[in-house]
PDB file of N, CA and C in Angstrom:
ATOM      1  N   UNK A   1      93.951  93.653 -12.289  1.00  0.00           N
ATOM      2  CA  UNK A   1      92.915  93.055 -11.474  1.00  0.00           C
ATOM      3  C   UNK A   1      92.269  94.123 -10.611  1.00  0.00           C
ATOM      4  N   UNK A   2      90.715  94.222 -10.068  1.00  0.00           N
ATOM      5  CA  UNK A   2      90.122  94.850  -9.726  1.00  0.00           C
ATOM      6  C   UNK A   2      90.496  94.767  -8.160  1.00  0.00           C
ATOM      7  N   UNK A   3      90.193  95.945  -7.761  1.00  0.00           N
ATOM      8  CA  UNK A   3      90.644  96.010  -5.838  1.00  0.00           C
ATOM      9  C   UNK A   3      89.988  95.007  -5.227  1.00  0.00           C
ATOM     10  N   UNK A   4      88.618  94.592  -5.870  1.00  0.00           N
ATOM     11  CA  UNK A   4      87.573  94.430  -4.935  1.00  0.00           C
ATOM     12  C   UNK A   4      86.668  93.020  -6.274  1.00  0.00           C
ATOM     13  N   UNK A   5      86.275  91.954  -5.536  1.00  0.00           N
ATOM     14  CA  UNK A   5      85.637  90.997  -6.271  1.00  0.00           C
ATOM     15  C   UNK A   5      84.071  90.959  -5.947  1.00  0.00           C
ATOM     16  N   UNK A   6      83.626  91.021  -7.597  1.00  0.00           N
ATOM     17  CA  UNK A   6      81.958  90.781  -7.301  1.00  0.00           C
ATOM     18  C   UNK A   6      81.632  89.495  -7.573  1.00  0.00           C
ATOM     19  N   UNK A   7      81.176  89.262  -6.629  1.00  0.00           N
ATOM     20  CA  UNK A   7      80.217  87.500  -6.845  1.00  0.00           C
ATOM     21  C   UNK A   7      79.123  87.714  -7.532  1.00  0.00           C
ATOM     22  N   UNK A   8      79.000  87.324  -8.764  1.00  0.00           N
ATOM     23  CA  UNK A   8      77.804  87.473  -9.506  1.00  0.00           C
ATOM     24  C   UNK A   8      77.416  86.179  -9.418  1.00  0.00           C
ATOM     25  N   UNK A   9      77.966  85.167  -8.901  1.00  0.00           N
ATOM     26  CA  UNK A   9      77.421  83.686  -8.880  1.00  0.00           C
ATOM     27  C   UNK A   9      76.204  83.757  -7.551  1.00  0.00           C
ATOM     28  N   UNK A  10      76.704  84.640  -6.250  1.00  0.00           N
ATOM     29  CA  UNK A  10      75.658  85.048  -5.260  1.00  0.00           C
ATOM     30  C   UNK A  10      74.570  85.629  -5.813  1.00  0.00           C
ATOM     31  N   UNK A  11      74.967  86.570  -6.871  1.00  0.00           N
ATOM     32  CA  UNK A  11      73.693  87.187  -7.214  1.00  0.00           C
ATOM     33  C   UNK A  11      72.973  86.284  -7.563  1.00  0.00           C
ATOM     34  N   UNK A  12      73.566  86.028  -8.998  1.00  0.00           N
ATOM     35  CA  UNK A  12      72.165  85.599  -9.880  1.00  0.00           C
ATOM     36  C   UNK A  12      71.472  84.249  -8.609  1.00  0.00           C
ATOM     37  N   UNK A  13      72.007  83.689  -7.886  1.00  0.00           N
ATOM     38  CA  UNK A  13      71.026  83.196  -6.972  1.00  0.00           C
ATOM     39  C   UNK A  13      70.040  83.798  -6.497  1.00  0.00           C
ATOM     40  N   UNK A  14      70.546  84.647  -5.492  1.00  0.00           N
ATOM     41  CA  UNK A  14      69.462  85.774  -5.091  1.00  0.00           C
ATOM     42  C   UNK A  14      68.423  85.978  -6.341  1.00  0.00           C
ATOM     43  N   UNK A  15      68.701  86.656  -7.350  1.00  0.00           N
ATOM     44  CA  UNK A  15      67.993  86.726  -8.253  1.00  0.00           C
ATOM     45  C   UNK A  15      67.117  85.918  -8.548  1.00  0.00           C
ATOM     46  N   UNK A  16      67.439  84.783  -8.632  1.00  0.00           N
ATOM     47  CA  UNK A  16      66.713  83.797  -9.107  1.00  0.00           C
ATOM     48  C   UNK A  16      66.038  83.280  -7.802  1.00  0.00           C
ATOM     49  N   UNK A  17      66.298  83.008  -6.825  1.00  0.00           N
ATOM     50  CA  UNK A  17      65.222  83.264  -5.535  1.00  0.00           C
ATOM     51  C   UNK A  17      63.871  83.939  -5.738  1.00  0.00           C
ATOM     52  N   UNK A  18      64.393  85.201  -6.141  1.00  0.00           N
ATOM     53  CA  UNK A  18      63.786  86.545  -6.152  1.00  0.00           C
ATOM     54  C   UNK A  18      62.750  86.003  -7.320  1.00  0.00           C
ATOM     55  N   UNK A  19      62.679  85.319  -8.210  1.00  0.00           N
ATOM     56  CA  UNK A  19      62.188  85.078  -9.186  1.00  0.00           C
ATOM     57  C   UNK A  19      61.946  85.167 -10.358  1.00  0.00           C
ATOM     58  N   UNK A  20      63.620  85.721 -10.890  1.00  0.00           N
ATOM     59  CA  UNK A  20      64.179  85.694 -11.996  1.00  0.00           C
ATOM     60  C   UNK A  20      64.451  84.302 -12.468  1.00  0.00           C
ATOM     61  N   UNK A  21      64.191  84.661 -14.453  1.00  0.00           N
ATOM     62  CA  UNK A  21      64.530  83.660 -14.915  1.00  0.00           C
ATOM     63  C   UNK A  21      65.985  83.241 -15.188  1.00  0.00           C
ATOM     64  N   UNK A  22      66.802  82.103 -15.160  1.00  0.00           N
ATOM     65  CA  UNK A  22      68.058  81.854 -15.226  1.00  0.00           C
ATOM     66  C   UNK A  22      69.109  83.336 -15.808  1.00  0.00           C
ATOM     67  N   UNK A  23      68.219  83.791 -17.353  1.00  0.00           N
ATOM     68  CA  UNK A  23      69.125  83.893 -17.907  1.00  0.00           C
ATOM     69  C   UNK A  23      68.930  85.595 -17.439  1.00  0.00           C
ATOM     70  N   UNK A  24      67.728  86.203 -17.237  1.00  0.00           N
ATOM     71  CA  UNK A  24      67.767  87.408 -16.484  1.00  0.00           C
ATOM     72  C   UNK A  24      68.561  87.665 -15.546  1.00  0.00           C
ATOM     73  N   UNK A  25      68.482  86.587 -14.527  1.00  0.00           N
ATOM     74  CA  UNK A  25      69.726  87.117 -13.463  1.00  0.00           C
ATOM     75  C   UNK A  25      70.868  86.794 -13.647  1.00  0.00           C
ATOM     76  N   UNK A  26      71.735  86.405 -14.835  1.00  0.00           N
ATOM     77  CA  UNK A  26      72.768  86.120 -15.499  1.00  0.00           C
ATOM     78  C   UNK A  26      73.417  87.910 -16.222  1.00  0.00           C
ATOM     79  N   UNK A  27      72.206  88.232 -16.843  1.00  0.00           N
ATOM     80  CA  UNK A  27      72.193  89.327 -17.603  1.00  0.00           C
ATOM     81  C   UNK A  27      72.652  90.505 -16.182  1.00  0.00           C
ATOM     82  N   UNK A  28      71.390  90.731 -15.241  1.00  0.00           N
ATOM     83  CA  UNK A  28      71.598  91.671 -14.340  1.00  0.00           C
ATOM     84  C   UNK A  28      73.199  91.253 -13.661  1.00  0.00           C
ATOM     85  N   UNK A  29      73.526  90.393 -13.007  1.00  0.00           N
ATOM     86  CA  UNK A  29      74.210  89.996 -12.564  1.00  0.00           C
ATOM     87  C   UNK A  29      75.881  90.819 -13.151  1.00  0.00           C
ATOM     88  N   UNK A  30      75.865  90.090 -14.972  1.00  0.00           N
ATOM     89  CA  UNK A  30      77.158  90.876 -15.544  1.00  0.00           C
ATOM     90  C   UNK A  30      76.967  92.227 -15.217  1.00  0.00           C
ATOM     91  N   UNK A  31      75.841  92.761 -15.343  1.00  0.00           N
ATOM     92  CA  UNK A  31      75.890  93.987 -15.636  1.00  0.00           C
ATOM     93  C   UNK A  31      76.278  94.895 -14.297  1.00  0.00           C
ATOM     94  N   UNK A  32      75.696  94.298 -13.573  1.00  0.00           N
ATOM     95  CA  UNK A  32      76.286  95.123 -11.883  1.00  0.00           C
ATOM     96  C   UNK A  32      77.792  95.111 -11.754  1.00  0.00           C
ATOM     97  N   UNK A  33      78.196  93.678 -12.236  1.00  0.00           N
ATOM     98  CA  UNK A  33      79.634  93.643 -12.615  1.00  0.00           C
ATOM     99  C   UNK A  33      80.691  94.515 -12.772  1.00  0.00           C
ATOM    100  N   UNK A  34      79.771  94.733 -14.181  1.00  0.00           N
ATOM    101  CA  UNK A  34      80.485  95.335 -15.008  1.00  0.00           C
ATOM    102  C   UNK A  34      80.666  96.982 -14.609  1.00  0.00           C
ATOM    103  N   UNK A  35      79.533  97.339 -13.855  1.00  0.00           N
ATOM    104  CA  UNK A  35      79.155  98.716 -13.364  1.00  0.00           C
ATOM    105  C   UNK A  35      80.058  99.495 -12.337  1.00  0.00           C
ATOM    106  N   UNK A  36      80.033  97.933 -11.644  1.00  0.00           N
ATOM    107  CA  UNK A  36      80.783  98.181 -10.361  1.00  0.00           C
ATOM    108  C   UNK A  36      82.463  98.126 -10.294  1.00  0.00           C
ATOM    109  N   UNK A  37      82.596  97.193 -11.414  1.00  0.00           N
ATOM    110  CA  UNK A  37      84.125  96.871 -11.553  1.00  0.00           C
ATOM    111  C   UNK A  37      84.775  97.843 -12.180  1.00  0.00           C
ATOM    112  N   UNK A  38      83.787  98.785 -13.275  1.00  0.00           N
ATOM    113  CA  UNK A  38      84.787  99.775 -13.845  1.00  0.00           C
ATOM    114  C   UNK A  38      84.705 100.935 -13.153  1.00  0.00           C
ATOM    115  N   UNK A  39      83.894 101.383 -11.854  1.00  0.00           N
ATOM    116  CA  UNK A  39      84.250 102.644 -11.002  1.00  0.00           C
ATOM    117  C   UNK A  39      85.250 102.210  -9.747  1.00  0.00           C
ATOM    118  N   UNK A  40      85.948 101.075  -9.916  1.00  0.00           N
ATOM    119  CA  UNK A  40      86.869 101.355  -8.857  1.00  0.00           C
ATOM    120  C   UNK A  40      88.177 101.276  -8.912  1.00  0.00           C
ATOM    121  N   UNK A  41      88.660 101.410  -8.186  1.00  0.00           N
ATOM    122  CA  UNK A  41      90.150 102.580  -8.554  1.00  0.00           C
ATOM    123  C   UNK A  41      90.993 101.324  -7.613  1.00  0.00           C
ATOM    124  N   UNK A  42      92.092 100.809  -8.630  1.00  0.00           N
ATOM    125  CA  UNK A  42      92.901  99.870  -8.759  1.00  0.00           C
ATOM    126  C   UNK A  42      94.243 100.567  -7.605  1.00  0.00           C
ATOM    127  N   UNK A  43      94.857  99.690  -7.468  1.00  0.00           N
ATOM    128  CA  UNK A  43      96.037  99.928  -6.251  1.00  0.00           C
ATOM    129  C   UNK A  43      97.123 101.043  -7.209  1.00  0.00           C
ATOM    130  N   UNK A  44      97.128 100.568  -8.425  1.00  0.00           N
ATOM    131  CA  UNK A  44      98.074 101.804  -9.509  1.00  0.00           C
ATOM    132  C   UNK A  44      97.656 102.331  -9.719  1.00  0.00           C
ATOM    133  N   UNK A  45      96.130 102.838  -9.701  1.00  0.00           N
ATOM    134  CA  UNK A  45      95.365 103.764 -10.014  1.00  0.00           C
ATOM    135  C   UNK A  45      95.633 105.032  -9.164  1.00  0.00           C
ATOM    136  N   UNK A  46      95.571 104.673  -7.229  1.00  0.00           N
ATOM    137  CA  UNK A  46      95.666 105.217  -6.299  1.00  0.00           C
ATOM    138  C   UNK A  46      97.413 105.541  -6.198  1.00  0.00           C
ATOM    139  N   UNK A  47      98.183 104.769  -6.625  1.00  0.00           N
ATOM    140  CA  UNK A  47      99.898 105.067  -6.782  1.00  0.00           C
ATOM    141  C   UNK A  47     100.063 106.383  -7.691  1.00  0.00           C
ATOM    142  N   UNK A  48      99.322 105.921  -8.701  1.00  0.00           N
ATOM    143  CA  UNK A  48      99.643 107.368 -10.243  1.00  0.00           C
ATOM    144  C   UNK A  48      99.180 108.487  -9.511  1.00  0.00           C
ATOM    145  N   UNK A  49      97.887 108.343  -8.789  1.00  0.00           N
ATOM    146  CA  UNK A  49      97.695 109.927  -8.322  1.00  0.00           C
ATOM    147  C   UNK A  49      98.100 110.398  -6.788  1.00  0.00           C
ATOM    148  N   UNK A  50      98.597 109.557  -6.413  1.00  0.00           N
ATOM    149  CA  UNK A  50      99.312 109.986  -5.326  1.00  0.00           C
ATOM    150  C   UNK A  50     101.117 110.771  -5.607  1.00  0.00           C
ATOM    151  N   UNK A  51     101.838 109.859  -6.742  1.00  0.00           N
ATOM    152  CA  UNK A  51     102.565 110.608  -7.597  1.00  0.00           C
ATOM    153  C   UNK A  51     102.576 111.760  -7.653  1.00  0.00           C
ATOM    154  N   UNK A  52     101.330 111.940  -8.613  1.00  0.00           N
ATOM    155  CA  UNK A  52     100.710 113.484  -9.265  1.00  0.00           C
ATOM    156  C   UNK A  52     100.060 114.295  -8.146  1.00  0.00           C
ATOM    157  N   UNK A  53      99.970 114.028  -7.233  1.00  0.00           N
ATOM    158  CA  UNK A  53      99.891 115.389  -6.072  1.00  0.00           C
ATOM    159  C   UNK A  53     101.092 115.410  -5.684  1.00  0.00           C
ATOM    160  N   UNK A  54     101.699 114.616  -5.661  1.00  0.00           N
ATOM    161  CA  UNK A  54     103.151 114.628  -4.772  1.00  0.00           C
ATOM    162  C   UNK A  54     104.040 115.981  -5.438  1.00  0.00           C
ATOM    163  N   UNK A  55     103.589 115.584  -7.021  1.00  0.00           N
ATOM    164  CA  UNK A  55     104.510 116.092  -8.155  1.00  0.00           C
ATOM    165  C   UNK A  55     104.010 117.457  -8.183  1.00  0.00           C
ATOM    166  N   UNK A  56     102.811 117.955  -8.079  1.00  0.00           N
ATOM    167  CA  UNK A  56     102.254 119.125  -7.613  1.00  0.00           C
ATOM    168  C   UNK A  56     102.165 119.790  -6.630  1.00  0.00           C
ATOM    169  N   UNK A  57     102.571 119.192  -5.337  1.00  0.00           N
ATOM    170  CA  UNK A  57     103.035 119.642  -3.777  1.00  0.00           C
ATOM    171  C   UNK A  57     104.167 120.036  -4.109  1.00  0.00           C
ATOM    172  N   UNK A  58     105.555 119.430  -5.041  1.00  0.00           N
ATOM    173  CA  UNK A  58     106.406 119.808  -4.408  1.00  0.00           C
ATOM    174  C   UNK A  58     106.584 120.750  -5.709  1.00  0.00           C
ATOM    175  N   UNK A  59     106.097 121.368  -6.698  1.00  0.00           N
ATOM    176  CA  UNK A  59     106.021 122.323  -7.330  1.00  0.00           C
ATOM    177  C   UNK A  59     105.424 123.591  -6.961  1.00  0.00           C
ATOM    178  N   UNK A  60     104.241 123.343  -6.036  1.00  0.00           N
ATOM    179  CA  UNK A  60     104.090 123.779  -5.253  1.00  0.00           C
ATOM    180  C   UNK A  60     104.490 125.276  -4.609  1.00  0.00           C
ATOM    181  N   UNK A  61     105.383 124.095  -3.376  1.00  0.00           N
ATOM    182  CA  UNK A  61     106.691 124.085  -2.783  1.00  0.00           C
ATOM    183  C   UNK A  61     107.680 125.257  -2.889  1.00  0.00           C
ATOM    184  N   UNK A  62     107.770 124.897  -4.401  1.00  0.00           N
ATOM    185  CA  UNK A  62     108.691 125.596  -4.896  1.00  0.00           C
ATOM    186  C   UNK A  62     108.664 126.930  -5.600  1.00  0.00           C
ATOM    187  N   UNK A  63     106.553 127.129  -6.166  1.00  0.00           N
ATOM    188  CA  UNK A  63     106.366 128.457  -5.929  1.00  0.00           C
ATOM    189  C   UNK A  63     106.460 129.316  -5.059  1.00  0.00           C
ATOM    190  N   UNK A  64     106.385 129.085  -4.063  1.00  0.00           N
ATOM    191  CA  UNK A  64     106.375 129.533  -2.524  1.00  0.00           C
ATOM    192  C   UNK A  64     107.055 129.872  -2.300  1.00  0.00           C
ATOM    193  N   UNK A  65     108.274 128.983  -2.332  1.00  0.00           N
ATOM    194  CA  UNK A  65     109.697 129.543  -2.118  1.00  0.00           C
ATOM    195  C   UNK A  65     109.991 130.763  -2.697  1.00  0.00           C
ATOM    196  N   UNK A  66     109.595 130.218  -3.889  1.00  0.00           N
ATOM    197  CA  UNK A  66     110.694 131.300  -4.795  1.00  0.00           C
ATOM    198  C   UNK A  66     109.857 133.214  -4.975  1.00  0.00           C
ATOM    199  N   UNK A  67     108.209 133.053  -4.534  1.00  0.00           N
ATOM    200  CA  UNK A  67     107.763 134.394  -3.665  1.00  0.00           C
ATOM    201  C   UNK A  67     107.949 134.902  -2.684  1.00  0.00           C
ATOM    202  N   UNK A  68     108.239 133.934  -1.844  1.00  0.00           N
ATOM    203  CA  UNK A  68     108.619 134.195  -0.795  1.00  0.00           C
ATOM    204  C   UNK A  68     110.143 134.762  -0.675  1.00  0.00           C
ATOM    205  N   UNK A  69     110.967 134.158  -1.069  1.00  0.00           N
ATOM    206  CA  UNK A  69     112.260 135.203  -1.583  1.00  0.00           C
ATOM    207  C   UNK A  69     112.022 136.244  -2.118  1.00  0.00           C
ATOM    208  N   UNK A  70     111.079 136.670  -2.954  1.00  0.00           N
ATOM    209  CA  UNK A  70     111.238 137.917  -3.795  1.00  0.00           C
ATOM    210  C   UNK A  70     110.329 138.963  -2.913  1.00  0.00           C
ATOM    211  N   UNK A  71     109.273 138.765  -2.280  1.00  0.00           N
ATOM    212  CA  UNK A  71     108.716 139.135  -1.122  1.00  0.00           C
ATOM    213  C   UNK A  71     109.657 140.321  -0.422  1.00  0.00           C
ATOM    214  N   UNK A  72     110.621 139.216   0.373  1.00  0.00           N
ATOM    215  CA  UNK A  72     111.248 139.820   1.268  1.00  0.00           C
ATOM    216  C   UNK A  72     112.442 140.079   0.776  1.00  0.00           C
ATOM    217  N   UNK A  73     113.075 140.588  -0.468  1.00  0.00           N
ATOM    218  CA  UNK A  73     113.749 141.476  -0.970  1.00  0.00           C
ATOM    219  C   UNK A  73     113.297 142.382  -1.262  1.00  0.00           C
ATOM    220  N   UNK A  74     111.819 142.746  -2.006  1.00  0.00           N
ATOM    221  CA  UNK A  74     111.110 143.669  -2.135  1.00  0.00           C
ATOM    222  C   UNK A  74     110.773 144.337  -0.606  1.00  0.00           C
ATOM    223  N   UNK A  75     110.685 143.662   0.623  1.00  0.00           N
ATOM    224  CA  UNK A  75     110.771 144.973   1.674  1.00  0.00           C
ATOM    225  C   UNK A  75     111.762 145.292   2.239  1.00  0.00           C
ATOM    226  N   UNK A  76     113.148 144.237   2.139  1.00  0.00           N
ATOM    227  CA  UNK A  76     114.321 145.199   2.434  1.00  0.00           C
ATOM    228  C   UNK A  76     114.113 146.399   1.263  1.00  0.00           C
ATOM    229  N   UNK A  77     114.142 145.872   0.119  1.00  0.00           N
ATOM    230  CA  UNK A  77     114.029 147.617  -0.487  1.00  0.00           C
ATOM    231  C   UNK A  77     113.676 148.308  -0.003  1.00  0.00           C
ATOM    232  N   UNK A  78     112.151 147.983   0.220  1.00  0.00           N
ATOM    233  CA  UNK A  78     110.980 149.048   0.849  1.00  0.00           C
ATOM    234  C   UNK A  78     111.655 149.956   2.304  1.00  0.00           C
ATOM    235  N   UNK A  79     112.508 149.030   3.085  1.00  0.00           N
ATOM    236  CA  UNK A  79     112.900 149.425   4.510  1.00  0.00           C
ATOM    237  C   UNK A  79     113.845 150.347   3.927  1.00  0.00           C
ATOM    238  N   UNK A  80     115.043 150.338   2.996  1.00  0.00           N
ATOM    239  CA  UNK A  80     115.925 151.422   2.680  1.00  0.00           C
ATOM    240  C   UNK A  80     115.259 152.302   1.875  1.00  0.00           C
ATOM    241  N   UNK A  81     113.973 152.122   1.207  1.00  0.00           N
ATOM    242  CA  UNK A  81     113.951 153.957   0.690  1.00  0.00           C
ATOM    243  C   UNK A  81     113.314 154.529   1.368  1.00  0.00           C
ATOM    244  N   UNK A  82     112.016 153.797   2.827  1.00  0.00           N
ATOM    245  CA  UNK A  82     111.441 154.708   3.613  1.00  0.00           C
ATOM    246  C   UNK A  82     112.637 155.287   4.767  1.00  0.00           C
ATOM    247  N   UNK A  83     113.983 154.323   4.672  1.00  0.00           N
ATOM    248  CA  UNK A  83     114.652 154.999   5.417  1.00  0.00           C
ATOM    249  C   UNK A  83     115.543 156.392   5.080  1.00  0.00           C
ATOM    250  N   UNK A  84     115.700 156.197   3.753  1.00  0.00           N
ATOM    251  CA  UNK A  84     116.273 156.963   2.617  1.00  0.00           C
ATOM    252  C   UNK A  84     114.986 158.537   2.782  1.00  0.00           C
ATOM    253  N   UNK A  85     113.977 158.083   2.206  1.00  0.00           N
ATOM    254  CA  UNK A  85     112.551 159.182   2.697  1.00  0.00           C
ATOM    255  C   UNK A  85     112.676 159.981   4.120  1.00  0.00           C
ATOM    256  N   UNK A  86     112.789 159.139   5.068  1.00  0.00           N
ATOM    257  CA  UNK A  86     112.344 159.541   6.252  1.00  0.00           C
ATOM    258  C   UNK A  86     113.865 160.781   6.637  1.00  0.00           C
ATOM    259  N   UNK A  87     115.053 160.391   5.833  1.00  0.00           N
ATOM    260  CA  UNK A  87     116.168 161.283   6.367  1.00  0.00           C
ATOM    261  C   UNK A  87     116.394 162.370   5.583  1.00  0.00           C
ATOM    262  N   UNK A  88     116.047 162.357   4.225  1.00  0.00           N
ATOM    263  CA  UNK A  88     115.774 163.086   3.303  1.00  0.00           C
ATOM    264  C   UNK A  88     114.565 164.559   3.681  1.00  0.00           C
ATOM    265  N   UNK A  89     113.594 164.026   4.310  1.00  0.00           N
ATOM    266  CA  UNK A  89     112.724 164.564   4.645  1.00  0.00           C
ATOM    267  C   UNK A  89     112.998 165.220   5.830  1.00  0.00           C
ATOM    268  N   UNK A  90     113.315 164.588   6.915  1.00  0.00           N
ATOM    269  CA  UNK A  90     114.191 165.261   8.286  1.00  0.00           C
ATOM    270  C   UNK A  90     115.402 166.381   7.411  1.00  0.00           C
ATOM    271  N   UNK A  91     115.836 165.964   6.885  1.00  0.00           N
ATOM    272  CA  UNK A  91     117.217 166.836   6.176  1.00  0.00           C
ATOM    273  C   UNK A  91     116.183 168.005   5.511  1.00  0.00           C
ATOM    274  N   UNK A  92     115.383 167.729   5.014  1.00  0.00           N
ATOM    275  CA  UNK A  92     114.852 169.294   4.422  1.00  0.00           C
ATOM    276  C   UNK A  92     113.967 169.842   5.956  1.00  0.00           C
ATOM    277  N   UNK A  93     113.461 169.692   6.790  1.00  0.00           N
ATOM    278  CA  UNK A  93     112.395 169.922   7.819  1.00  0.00           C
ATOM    279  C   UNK A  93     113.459 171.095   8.622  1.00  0.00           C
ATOM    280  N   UNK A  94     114.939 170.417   8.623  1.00  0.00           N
ATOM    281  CA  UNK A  94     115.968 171.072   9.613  1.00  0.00           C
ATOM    282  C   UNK A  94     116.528 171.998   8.893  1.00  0.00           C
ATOM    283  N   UNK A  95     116.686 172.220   7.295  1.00  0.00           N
ATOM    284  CA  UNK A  95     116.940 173.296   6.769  1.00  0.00           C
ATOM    285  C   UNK A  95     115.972 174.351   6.452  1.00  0.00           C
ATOM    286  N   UNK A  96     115.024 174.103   6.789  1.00  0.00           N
ATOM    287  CA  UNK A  96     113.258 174.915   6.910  1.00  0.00           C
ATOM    288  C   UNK A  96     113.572 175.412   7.877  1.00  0.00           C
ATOM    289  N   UNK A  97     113.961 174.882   9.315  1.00  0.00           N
ATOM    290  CA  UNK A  97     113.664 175.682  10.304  1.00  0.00           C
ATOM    291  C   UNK A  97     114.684 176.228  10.482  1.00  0.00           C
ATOM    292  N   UNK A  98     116.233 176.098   9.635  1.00  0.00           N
ATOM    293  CA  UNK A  98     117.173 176.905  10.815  1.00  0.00           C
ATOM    294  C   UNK A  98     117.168 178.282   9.675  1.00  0.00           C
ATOM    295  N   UNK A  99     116.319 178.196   8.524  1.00  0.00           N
ATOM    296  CA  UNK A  99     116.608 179.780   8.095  1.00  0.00           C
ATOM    297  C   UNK A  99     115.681 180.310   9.025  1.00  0.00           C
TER     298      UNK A  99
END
C-alpha cells in the first residue's frame, strides 16, 4: 500500500467543474494517480535503504579502522628509524670530529 492516498474521486469533480467531460476527468484523474502513486517511497521502501546505509556505515567503519591501525604502525616505524638515523648520524658526526 502506498504512504500517501490520492482522491481521484475529488479530482475528477474539480475537473468536471472545470469543464471536463465525465470521462476526461476520469482519464486525467487515473493518470495523476498513477504518476503520483508510483514516485513515492513506501514505509519498506524507506526501511531497505536505511538498512543499506546502515550496512555501508558500518563497513565503513570498519575501513577506517583498519587504516587507521596500519597508519599508526607505519609511524611507530617511522619514529624508530628516524631515531635509528638521527643516532647513526650523531655516531658518525662524533667520529668526524674526534679524529
Amino acid at each position: 500500500m502506498s504512504a500517501a492516498v490520492f482522491d481521484t474521486h475529488a479530482v475528477v469533480k474539480r475537473l468536471k467543474a472545470a469543464g471536463f467531460t465525465e470521462q476526461q476527468a476520469e482519464a486525467h484523474a487515473e493518470t495523476l494517480a498513477e504518476a503520483i502513486t508510483g514516485q513515492l517511497a513506501t514505509k519498506t521502501d524507506l526501511i531497505e535503504t536505511g538498512l543499506r546505509i546502515e550496512t555501508r556505515m558500518t563497513k565503513l567503519e570498519g575501513d577506517i579502522t583498519t587504516r587507521t591501525t596500519k597508519l599508526e604502525g607505519d609511524m611507530t616505524l617511522l619514529k624508530w628509524m628516524l631515531g635509528f638515523n638521527l643516532a647513526f648520524t650523531v655516531g658518525i658526526l662524533v667520529k668526524l670530529l674526534a679524529s
